[in-house]
PDB file of N, CA and C in Angstrom:
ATOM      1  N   UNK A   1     -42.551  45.033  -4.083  1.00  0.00           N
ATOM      2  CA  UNK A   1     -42.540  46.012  -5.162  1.00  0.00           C
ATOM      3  C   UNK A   1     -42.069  45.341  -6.458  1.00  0.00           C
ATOM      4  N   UNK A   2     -42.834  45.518  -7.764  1.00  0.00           N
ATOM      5  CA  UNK A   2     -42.499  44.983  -9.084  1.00  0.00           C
ATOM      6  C   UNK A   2     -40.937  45.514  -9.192  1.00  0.00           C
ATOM      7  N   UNK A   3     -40.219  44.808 -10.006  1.00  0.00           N
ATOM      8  CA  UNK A   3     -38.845  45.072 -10.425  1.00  0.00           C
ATOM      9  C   UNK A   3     -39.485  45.485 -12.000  1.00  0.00           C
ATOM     10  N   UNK A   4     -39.381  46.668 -12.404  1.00  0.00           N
ATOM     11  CA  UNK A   4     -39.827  46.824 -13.694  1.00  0.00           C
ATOM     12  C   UNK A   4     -38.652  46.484 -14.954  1.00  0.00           C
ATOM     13  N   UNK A   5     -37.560  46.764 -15.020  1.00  0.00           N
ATOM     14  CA  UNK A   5     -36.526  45.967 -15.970  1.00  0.00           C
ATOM     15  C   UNK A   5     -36.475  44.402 -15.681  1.00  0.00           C
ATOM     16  N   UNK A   6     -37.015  44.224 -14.709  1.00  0.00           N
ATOM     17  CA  UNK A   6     -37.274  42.504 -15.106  1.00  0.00           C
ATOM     18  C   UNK A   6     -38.381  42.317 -15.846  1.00  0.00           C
ATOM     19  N   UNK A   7     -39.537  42.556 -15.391  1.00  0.00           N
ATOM     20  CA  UNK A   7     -40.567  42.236 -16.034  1.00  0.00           C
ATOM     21  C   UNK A   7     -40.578  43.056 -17.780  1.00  0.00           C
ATOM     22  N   UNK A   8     -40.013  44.506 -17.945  1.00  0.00           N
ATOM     23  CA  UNK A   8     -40.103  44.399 -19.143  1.00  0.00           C
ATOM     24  C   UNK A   8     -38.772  43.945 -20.519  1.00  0.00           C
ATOM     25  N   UNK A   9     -38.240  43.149 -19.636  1.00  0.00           N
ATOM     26  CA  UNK A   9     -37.036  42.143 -20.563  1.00  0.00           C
ATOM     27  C   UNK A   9     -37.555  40.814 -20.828  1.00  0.00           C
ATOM     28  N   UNK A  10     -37.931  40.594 -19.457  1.00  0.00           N
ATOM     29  CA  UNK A  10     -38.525  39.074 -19.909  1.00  0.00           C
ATOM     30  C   UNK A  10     -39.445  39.085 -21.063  1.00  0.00           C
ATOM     31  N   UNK A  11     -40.509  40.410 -20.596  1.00  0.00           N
ATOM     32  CA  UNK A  11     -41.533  40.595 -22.031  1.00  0.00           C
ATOM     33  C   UNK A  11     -40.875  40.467 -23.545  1.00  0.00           C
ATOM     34  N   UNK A  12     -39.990  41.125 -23.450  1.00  0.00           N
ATOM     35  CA  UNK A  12     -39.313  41.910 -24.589  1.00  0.00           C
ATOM     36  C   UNK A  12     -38.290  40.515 -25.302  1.00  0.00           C
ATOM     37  N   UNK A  13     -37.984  39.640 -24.259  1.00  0.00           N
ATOM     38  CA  UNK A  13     -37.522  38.139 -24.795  1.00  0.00           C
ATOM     39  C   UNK A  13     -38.498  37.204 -25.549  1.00  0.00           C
ATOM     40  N   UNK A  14     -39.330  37.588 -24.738  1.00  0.00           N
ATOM     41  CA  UNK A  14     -40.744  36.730 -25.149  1.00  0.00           C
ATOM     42  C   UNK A  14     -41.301  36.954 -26.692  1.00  0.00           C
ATOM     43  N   UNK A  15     -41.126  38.154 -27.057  1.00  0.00           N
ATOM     44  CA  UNK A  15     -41.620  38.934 -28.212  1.00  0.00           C
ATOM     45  C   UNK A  15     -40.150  38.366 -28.890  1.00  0.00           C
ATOM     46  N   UNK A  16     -38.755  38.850 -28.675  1.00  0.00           N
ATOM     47  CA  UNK A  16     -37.974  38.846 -29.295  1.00  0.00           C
ATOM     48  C   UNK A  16     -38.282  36.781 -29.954  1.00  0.00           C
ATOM     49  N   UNK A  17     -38.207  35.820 -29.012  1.00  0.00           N
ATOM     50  CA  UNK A  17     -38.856  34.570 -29.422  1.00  0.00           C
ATOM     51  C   UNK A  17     -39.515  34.506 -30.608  1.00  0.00           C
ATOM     52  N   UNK A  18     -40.799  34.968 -30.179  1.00  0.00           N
ATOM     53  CA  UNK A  18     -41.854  34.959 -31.312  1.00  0.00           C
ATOM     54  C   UNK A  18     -41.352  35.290 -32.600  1.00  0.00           C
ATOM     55  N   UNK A  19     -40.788  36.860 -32.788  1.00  0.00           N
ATOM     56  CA  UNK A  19     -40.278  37.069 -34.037  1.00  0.00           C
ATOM     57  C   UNK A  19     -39.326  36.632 -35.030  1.00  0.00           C
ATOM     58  N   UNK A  20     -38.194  36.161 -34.221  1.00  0.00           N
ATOM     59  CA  UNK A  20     -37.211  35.286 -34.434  1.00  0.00           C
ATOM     60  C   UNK A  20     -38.136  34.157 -34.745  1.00  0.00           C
ATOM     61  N   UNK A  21     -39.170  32.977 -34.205  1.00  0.00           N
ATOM     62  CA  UNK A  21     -39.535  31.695 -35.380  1.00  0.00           C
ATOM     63  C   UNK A  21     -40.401  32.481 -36.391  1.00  0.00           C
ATOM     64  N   UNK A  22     -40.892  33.687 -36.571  1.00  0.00           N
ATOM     65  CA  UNK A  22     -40.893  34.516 -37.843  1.00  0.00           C
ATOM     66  C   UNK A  22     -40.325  33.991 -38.915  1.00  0.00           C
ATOM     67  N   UNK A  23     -39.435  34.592 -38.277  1.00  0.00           N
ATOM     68  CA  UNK A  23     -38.448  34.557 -39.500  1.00  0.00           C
ATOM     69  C   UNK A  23     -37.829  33.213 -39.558  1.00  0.00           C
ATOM     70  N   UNK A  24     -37.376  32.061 -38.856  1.00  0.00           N
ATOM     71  CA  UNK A  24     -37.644  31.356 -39.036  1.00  0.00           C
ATOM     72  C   UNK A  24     -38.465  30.437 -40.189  1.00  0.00           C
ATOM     73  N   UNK A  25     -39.699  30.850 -39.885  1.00  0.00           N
ATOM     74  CA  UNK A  25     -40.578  30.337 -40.971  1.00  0.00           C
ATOM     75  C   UNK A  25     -39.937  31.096 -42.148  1.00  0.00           C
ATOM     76  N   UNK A  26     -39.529  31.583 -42.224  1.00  0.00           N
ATOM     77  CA  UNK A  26     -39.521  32.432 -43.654  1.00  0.00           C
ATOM     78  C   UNK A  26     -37.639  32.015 -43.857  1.00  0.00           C
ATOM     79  N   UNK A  27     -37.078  30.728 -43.106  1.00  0.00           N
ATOM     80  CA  UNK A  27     -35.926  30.548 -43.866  1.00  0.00           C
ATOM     81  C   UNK A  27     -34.802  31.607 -43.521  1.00  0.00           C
ATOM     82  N   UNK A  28     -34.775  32.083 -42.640  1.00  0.00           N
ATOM     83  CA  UNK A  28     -34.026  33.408 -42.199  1.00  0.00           C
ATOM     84  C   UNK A  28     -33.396  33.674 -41.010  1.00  0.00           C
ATOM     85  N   UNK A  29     -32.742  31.848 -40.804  1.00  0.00           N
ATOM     86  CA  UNK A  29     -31.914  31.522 -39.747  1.00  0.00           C
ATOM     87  C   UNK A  29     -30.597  33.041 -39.073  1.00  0.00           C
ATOM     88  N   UNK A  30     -29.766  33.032 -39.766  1.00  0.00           N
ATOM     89  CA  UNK A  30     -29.263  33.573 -39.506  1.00  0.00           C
ATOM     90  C   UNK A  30     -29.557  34.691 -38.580  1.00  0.00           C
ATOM     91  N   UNK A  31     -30.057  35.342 -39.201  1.00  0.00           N
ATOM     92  CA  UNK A  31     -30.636  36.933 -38.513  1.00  0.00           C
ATOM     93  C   UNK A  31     -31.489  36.380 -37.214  1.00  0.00           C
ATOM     94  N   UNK A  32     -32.148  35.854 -38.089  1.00  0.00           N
ATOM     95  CA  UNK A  32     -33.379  35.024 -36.940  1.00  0.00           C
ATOM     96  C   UNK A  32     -32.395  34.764 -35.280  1.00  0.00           C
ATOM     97  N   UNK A  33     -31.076  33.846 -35.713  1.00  0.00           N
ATOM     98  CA  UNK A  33     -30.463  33.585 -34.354  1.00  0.00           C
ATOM     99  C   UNK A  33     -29.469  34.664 -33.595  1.00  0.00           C
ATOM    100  N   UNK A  34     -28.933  35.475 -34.777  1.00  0.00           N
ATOM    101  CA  UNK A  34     -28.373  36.886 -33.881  1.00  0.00           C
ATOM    102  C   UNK A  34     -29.296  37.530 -33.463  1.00  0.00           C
ATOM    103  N   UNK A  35     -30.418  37.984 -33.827  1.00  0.00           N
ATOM    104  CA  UNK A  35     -31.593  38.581 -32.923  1.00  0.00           C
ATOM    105  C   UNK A  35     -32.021  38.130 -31.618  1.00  0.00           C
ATOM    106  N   UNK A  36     -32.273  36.953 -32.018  1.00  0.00           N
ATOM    107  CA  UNK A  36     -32.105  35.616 -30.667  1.00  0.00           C
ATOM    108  C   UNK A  36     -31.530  36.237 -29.493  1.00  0.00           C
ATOM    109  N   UNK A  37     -30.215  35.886 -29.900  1.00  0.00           N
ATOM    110  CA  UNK A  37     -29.064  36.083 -29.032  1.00  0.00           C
ATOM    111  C   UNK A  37     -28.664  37.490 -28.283  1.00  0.00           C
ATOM    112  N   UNK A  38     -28.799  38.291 -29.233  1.00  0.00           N
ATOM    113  CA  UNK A  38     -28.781  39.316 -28.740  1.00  0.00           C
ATOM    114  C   UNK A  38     -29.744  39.967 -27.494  1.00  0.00           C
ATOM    115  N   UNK A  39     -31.333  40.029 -28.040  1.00  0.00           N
ATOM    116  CA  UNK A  39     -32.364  39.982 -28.179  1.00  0.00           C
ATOM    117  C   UNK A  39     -32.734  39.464 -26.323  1.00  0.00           C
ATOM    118  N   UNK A  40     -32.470  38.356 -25.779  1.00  0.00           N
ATOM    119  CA  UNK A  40     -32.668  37.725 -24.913  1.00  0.00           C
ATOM    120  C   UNK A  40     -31.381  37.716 -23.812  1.00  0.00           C
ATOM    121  N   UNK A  41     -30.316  38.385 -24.521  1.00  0.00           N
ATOM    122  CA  UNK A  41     -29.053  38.391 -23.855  1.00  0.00           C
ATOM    123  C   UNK A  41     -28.968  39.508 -23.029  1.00  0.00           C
ATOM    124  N   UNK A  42     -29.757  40.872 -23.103  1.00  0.00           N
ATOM    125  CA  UNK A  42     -30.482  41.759 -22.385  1.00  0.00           C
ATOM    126  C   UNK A  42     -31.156  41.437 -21.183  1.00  0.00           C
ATOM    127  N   UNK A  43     -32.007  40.805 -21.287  1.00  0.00           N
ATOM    128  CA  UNK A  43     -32.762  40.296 -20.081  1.00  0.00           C
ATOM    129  C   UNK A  43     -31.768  39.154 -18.994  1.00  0.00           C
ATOM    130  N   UNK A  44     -31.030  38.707 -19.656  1.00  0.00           N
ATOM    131  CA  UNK A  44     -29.814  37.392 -18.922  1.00  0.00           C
ATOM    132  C   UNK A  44     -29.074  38.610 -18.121  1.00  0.00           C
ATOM    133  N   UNK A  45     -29.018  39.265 -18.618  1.00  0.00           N
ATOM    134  CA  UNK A  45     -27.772  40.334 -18.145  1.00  0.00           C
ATOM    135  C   UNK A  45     -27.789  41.248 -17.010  1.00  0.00           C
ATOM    136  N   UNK A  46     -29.478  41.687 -16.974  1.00  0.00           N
ATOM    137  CA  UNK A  46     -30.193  42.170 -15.960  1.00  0.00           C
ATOM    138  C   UNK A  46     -30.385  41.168 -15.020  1.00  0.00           C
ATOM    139  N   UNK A  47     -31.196  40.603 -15.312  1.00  0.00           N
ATOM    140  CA  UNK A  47     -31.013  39.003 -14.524  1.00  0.00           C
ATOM    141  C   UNK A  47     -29.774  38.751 -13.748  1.00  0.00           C
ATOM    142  N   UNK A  48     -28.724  38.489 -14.194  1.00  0.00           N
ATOM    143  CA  UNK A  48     -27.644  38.053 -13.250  1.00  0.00           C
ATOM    144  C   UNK A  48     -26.988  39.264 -12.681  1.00  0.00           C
ATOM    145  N   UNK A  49     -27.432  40.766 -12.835  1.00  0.00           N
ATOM    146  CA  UNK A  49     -26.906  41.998 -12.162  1.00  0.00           C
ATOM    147  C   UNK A  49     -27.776  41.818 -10.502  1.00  0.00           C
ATOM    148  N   UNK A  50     -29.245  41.335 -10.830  1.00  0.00           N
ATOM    149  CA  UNK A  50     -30.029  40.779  -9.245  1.00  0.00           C
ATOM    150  C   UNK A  50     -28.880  40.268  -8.354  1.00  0.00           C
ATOM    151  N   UNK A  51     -28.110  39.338  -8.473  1.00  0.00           N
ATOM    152  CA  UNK A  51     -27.061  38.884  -7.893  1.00  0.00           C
ATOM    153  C   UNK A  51     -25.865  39.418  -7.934  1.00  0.00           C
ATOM    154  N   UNK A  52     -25.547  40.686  -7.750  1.00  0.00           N
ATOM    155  CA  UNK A  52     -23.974  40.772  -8.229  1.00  0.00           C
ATOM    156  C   UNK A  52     -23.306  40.665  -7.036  1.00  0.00           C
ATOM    157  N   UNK A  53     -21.837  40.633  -7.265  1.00  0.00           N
ATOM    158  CA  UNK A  53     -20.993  40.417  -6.098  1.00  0.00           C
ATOM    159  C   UNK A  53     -21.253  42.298  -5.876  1.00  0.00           C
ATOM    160  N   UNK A  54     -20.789  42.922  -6.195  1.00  0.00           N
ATOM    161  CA  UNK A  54     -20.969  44.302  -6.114  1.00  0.00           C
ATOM    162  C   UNK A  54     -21.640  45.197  -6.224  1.00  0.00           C
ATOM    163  N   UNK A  55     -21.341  46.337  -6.110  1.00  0.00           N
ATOM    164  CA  UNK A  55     -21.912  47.547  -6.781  1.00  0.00           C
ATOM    165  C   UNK A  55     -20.839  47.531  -8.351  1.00  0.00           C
ATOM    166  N   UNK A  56     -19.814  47.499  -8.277  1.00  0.00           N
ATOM    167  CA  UNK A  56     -19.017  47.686  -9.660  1.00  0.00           C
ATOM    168  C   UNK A  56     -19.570  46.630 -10.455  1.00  0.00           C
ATOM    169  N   UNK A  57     -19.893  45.590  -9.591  1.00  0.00           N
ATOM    170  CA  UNK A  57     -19.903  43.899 -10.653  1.00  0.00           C
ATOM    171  C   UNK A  57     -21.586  44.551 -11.035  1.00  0.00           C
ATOM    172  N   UNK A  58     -22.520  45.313 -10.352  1.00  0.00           N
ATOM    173  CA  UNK A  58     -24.030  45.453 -11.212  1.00  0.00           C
ATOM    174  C   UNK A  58     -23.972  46.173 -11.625  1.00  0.00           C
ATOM    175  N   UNK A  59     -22.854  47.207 -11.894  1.00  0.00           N
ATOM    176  CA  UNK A  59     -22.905  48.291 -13.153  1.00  0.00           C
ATOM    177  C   UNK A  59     -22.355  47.721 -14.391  1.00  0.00           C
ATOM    178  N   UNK A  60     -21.466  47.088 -14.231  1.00  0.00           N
ATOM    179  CA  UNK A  60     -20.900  45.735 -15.380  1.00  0.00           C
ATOM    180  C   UNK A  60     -21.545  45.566 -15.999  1.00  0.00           C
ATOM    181  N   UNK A  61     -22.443  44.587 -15.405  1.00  0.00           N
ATOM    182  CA  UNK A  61     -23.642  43.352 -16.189  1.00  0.00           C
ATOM    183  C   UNK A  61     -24.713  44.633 -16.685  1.00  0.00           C
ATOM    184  N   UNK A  62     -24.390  45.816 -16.218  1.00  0.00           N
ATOM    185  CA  UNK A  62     -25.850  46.322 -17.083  1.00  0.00           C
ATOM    186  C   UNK A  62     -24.926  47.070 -17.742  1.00  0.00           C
ATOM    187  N   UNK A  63     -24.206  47.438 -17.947  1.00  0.00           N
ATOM    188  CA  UNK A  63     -23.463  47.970 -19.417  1.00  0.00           C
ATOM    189  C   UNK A  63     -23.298  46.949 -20.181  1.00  0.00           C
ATOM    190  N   UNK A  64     -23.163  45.810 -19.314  1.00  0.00           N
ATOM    191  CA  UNK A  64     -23.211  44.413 -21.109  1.00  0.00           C
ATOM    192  C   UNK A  64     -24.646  44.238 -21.031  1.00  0.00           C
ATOM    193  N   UNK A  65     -26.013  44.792 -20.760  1.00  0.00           N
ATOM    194  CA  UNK A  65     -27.156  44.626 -20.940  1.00  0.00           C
ATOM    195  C   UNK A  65     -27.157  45.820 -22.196  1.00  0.00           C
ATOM    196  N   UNK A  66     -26.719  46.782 -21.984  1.00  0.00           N
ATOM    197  CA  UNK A  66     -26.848  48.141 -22.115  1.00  0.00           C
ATOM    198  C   UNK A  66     -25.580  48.108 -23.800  1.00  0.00           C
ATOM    199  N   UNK A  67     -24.874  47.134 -24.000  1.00  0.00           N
ATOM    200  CA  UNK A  67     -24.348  46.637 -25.646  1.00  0.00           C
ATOM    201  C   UNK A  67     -25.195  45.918 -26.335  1.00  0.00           C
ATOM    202  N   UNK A  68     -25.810  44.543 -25.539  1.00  0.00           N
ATOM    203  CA  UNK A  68     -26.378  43.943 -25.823  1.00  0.00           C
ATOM    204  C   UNK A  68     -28.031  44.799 -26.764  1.00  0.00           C
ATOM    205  N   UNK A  69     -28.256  46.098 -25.737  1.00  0.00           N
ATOM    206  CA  UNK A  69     -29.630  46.466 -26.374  1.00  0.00           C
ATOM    207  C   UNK A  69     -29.101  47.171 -27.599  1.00  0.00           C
ATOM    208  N   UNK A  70     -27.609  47.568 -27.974  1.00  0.00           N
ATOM    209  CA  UNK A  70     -27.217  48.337 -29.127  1.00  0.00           C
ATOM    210  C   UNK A  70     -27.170  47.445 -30.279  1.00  0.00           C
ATOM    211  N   UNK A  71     -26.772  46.266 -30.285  1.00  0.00           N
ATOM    212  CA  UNK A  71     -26.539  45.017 -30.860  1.00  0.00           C
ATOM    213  C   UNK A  71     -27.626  44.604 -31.195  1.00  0.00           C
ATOM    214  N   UNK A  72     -28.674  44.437 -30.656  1.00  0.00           N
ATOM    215  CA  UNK A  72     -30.568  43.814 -30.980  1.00  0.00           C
ATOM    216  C   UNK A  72     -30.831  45.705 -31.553  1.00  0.00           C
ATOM    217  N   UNK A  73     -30.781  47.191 -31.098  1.00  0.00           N
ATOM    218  CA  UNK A  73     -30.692  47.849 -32.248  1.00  0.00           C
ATOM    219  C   UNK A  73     -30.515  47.452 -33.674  1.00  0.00           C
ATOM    220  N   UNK A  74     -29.561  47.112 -33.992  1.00  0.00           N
ATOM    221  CA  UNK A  74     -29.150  47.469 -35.017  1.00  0.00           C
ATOM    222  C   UNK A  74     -29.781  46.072 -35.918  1.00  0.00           C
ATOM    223  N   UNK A  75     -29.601  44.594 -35.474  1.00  0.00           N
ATOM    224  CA  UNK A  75     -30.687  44.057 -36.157  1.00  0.00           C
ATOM    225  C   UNK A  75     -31.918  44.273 -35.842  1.00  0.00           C
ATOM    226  N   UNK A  76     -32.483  45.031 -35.249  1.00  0.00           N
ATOM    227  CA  UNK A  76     -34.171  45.355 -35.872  1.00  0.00           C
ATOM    228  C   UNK A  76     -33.978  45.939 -37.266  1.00  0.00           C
ATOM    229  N   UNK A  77     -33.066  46.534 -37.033  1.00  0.00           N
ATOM    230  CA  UNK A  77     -32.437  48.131 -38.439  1.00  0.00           C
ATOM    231  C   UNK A  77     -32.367  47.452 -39.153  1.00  0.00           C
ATOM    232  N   UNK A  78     -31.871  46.404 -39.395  1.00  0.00           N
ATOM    233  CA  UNK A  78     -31.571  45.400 -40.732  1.00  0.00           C
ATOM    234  C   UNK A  78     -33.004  44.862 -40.812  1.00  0.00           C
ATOM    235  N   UNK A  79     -33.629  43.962 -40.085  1.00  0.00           N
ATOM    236  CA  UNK A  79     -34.543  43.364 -40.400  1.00  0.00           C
ATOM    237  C   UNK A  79     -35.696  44.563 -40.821  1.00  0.00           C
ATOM    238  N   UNK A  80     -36.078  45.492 -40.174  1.00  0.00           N
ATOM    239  CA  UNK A  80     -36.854  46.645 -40.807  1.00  0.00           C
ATOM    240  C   UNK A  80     -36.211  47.397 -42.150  1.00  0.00           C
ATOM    241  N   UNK A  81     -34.983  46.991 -42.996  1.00  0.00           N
ATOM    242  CA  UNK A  81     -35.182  47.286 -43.927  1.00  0.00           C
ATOM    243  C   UNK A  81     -35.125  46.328 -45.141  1.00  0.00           C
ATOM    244  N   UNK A  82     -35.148  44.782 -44.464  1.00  0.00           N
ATOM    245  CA  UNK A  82     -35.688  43.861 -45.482  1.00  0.00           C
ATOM    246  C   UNK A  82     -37.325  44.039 -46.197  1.00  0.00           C
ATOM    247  N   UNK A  83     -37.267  43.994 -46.883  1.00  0.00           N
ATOM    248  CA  UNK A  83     -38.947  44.586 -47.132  1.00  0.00           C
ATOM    249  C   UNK A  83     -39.754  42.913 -47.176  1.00  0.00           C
ATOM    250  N   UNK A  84     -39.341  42.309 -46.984  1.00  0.00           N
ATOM    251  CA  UNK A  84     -39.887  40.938 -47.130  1.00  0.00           C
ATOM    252  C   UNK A  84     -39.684  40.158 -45.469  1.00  0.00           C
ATOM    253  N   UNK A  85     -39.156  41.036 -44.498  1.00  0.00           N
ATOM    254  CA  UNK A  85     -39.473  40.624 -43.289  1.00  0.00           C
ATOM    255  C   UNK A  85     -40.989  41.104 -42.402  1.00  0.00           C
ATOM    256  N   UNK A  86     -41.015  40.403 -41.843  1.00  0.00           N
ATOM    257  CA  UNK A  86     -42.517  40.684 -40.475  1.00  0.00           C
ATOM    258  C   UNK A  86     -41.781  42.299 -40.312  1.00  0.00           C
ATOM    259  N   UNK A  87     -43.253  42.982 -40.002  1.00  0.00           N
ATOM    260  CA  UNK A  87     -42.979  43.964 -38.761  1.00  0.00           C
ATOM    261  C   UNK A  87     -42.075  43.676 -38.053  1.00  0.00           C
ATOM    262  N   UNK A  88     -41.272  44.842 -37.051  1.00  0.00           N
ATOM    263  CA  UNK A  88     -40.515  44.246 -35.925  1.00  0.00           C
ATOM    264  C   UNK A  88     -40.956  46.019 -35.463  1.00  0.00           C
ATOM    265  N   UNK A  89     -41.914  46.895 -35.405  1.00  0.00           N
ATOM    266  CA  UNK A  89     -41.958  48.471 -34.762  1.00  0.00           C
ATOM    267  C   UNK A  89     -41.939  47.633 -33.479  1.00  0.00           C
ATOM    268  N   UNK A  90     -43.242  46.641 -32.980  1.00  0.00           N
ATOM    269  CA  UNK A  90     -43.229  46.223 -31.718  1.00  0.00           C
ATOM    270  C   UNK A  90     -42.161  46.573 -31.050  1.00  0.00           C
ATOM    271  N   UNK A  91     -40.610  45.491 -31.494  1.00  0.00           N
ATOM    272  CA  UNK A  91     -39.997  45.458 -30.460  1.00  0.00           C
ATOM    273  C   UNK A  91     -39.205  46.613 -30.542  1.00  0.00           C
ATOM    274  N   UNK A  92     -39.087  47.585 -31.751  1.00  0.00           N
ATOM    275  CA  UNK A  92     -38.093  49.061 -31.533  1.00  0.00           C
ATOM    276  C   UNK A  92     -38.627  49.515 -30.032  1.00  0.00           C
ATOM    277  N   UNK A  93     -40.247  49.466 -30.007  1.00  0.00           N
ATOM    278  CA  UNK A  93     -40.669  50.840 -29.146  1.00  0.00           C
ATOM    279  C   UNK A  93     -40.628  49.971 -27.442  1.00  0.00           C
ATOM    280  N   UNK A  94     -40.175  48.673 -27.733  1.00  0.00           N
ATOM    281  CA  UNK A  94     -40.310  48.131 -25.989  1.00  0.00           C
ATOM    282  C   UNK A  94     -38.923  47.951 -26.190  1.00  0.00           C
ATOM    283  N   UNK A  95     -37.914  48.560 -26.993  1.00  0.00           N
ATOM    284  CA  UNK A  95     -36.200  48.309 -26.843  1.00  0.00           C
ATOM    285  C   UNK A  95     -35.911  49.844 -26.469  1.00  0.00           C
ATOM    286  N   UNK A  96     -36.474  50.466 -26.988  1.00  0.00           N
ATOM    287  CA  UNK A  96     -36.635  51.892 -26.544  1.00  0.00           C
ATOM    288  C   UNK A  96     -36.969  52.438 -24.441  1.00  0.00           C
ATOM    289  N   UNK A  97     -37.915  51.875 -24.861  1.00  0.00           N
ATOM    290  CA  UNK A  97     -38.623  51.577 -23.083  1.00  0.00           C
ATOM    291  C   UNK A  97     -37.551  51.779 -22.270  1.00  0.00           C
ATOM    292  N   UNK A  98     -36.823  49.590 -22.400  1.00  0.00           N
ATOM    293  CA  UNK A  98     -36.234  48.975 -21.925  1.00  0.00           C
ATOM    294  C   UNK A  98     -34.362  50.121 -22.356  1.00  0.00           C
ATOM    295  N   UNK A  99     -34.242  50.483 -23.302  1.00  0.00           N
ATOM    296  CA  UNK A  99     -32.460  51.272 -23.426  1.00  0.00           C
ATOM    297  C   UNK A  99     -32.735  52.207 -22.367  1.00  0.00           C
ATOM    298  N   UNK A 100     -33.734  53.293 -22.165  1.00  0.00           N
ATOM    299  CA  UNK A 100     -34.134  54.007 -21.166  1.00  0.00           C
ATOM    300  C   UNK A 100     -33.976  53.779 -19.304  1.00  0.00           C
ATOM    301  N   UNK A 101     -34.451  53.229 -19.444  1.00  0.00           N
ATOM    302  CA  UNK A 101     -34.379  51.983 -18.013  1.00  0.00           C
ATOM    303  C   UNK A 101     -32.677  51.861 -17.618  1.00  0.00           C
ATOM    304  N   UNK A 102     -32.529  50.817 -18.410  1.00  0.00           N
ATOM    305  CA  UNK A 102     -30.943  50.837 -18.359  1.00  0.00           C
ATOM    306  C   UNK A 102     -30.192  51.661 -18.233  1.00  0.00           C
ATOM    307  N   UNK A 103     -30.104  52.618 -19.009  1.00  0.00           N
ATOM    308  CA  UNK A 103     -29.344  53.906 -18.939  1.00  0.00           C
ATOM    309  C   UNK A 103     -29.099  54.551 -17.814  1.00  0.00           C
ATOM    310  N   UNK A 104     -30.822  54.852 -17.227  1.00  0.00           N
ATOM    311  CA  UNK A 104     -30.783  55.710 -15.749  1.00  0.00           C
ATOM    312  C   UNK A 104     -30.295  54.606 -14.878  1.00  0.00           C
ATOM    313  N   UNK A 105     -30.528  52.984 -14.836  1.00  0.00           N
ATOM    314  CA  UNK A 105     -29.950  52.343 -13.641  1.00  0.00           C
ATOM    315  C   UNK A 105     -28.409  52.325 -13.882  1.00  0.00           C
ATOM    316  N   UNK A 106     -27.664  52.845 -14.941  1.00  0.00           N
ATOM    317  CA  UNK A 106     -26.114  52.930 -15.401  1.00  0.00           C
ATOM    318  C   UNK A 106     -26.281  54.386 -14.961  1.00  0.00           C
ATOM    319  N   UNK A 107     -26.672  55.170 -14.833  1.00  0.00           N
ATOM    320  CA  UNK A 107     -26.384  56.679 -14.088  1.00  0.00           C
ATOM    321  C   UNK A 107     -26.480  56.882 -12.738  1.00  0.00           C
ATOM    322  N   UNK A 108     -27.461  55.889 -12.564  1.00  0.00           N
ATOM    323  CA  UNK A 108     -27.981  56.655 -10.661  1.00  0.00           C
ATOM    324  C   UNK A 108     -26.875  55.627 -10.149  1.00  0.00           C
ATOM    325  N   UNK A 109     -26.452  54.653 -10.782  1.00  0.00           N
ATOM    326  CA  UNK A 109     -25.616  53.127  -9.826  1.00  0.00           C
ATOM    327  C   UNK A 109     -24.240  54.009  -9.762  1.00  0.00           C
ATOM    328  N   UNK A 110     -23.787  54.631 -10.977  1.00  0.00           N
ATOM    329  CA  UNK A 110     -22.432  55.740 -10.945  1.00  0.00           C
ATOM    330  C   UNK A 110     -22.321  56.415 -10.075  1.00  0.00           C
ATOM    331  N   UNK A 111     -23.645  57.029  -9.983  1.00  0.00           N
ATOM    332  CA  UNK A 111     -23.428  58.518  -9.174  1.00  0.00           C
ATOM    333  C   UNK A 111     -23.722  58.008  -7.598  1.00  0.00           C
ATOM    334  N   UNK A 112     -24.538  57.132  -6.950  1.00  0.00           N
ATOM    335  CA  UNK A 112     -24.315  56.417  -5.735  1.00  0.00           C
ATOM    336  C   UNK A 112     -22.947  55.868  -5.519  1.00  0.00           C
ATOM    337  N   UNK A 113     -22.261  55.371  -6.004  1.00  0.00           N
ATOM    338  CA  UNK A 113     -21.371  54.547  -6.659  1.00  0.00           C
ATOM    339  C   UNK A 113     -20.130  55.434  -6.136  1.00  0.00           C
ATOM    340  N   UNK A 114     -19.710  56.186  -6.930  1.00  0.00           N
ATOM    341  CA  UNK A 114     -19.117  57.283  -6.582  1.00  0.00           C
ATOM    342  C   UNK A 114     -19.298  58.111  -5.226  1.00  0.00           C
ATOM    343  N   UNK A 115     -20.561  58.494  -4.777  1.00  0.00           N
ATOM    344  CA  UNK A 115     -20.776  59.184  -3.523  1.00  0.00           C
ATOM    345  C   UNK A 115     -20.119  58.296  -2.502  1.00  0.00           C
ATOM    346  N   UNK A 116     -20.288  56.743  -2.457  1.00  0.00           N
ATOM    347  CA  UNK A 116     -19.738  55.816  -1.201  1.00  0.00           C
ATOM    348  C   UNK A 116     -18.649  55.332  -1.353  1.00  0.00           C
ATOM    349  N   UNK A 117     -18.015  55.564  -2.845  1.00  0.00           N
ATOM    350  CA  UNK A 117     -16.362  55.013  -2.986  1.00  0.00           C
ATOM    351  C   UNK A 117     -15.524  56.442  -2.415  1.00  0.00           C
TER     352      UNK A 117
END
């Protein structure tokens, strides 16, 4: 069975890449590498929740997935109101997707979570 928050983070890194040497080209390191970071630090986060020691330790790593997507929020917000940056709607509406996702695997992991503690 597909793991769908894997496959749509990795996507969503992939894109986050691309846009970031965007801007890049356009001299716009900075932003360019907190987007980066942020941006791809989502998908790392999910990623190493596959392995957790726990149930507490994979609700963890996806609440720091689940900052991480508030953090790449808020620079899209900046970069969408540079008027001299690329598009970035792309990645609002697959950060959107992907905050969704997260959220319910941070609700249903609680409420299992809780039923067996």
């Amino acid at each position: 069975m597909e793991n769908v928050i894997l496959k749509k983070t990795i996507e969503f890194s992939v894109e986050v890449v691309n846009y970031a040497e965007l801007l890049e080209e356009k001299r716009r390191f900075v932003i360019a590498n907190q987007l980066l970071r942020s941006g791809t630090s989502i998908g790392a986060n999910v990623h190493e929740a596959q392995n957790a020691e726990s149930k507490n330790d994979f609700i963890h790593k996806f609440k720091i997935a689940a900052k991480e997507v508030e953090e790449t929020k808020y620079w899209l917000t900046v970069c969408k109101s540079v008027s001299s940056y690329p598009n970035c709607d792309h990645l609002e509406i697959l950060l959107k997707e992907i905050d969704k996702i997260i959220t319910k695997i941070i609700a249903t992991s609680k409420a299992k979570n809780a039923v067996i503690g």
